[in-house]
Protein backbone atom coordinates (compact mmCIF):
# COMPACT_ATOMS: atom_id res chain seq x y z
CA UNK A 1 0.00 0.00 0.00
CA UNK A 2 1.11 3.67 -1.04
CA UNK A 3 0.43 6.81 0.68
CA UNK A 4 0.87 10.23 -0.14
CA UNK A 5 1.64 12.24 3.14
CA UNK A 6 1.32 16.12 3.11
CA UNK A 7 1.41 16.95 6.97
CA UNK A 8 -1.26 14.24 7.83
CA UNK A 9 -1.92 10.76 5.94
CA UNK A 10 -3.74 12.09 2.83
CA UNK A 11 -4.71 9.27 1.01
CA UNK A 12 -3.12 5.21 0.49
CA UNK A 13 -3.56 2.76 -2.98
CA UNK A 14 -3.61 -1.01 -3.33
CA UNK A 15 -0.38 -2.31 -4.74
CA UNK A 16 0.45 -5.60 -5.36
CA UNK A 17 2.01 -7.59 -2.72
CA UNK A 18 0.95 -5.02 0.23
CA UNK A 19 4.46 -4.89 1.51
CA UNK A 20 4.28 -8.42 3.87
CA UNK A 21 7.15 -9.72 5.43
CA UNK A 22 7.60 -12.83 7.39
CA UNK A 23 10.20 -13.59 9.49
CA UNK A 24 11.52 -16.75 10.92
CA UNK A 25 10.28 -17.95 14.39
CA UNK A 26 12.08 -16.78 17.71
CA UNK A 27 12.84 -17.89 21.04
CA UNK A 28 11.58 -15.39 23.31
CA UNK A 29 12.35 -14.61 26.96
CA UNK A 30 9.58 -16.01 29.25
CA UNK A 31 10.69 -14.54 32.54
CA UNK A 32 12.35 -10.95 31.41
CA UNK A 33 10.87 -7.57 29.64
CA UNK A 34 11.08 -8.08 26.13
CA UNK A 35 12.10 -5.03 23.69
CA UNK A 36 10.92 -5.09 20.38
CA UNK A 37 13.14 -3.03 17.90
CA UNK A 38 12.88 -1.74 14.15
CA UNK A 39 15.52 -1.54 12.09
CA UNK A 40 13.67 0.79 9.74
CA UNK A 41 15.18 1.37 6.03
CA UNK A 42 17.60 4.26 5.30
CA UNK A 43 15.82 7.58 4.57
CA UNK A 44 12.19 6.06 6.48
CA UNK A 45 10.61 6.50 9.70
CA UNK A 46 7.52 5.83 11.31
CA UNK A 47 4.78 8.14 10.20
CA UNK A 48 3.66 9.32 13.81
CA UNK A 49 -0.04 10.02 12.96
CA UNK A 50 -1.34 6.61 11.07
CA UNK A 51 -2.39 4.08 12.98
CA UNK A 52 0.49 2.07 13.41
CA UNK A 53 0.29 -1.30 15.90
CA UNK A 54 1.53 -4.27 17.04
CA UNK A 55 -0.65 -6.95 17.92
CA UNK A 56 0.28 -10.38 19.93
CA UNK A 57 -2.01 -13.57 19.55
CA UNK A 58 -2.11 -17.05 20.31
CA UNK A 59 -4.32 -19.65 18.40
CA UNK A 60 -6.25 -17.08 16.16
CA UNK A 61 -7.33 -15.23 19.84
CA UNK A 62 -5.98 -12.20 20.33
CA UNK A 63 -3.67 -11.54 23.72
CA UNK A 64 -2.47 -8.07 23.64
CA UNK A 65 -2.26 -4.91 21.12
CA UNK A 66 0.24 -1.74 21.33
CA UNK A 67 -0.73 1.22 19.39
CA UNK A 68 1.16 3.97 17.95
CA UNK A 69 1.99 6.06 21.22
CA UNK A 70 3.30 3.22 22.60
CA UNK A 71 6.14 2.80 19.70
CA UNK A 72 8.90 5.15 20.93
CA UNK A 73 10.76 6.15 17.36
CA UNK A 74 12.31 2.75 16.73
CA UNK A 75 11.54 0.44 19.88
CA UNK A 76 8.30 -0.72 21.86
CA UNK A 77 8.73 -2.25 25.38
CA UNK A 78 6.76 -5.64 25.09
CA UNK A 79 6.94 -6.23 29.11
CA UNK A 80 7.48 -9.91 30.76
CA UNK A 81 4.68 -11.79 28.01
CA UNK A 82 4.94 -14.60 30.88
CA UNK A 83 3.14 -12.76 32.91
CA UNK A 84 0.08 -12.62 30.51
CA UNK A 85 -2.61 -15.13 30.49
CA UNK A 86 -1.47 -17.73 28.06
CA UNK A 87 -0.63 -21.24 27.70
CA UNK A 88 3.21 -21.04 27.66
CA UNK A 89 3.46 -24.39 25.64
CA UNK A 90 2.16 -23.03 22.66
CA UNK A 91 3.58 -20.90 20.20
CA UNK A 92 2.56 -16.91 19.85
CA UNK A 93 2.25 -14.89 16.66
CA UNK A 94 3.91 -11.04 16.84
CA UNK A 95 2.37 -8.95 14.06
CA UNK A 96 2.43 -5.50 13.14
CA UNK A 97 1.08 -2.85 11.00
CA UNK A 98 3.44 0.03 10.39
CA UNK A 99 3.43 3.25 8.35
CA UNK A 100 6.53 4.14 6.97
CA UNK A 101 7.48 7.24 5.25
CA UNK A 102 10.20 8.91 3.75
CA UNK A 103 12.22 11.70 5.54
CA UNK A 104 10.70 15.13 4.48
CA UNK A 105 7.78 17.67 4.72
CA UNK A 106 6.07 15.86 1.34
CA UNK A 107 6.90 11.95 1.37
CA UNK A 108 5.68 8.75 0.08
CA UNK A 109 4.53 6.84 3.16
CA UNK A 110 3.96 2.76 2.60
CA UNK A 111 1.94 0.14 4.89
CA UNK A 112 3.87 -2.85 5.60
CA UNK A 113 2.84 -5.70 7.42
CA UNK A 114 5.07 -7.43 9.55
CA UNK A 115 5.17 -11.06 11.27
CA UNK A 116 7.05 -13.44 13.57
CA UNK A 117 5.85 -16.60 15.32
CA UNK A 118 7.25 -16.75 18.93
CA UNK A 119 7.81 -19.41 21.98
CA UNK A 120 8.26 -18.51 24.80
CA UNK A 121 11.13 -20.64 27.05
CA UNK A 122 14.51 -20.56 29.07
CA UNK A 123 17.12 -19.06 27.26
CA UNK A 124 15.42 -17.03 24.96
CA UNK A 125 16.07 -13.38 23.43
CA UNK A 126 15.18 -10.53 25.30
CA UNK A 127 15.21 -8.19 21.96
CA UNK A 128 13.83 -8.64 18.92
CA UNK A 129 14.93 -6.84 15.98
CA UNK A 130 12.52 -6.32 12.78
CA UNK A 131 13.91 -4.42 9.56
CA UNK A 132 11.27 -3.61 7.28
CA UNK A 133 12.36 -3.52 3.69
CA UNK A 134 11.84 -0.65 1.53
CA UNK A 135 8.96 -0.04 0.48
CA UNK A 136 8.40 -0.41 -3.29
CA UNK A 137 11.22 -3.01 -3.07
CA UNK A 138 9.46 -5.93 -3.26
């Protein structure tokens, strides 16, 4: 998905392939805060008006969702996700929706779509690092 940004998100079209990434699954820290960061392209940033978010499920059922104030530039502070009410056995899906845009007063902004499939257990990663590729790269 394009955007055209002039101050506020003016307008978005369709484009093939709706910028989806999917990364490989990750061992994640049951007993520690977890940090996800983004590793956003050169030249982008998060657009800071669109409704960016990051959403955390587990069979289809949705756990937990962070929305755009709670991304701080490049990083959002997950918390302990063992102390949220889920079966620890099973494995977790990490999406998120992000708006990126290029640097600048009038930019190109693009949706991408971003997701990871998590377990939680001993031993596991206490950061996660996500970097989007460019939009209208793939």
């Amino acid at each position: 998905m394009l955007c055209l940004v002039i101050g506020l998100l003016v307008g978005c079209t369709e484009r093939a392939g709706g910028g989806r990434q999917e990364m490989d699954p990750a061992r994640v820290s049951a007993q520690a805060p977890v940090v996800l960061r983004f590793d956003f392209p050169a030249g982008f940033k998060l657009n800071a008006t669109a409704p960016s978010e990051v959403r955390l499920s587990q069979g289809g059922a949705s756990i937990k969702k962070w929305e755009r104030a709670s991304i701080q530039e490049d990083r959002l502070e997950l918390g302990s996700l063992g102390d949220l009410k889920i079966d620890l056995s099973r494995q977790l899906l990490l999406e998120a929706t992000l708006y990126l845009c290029q640097k600048g007063d009038l930019s190109l902004c693009a949706q991408v779509r971003l997701k990871q499939p998590i377990q939680l257990g001993p031993g596991g990663t206490q950061t996660l690092v996500w970097a989007p590729s460019r939009p209208g790269s793939g």
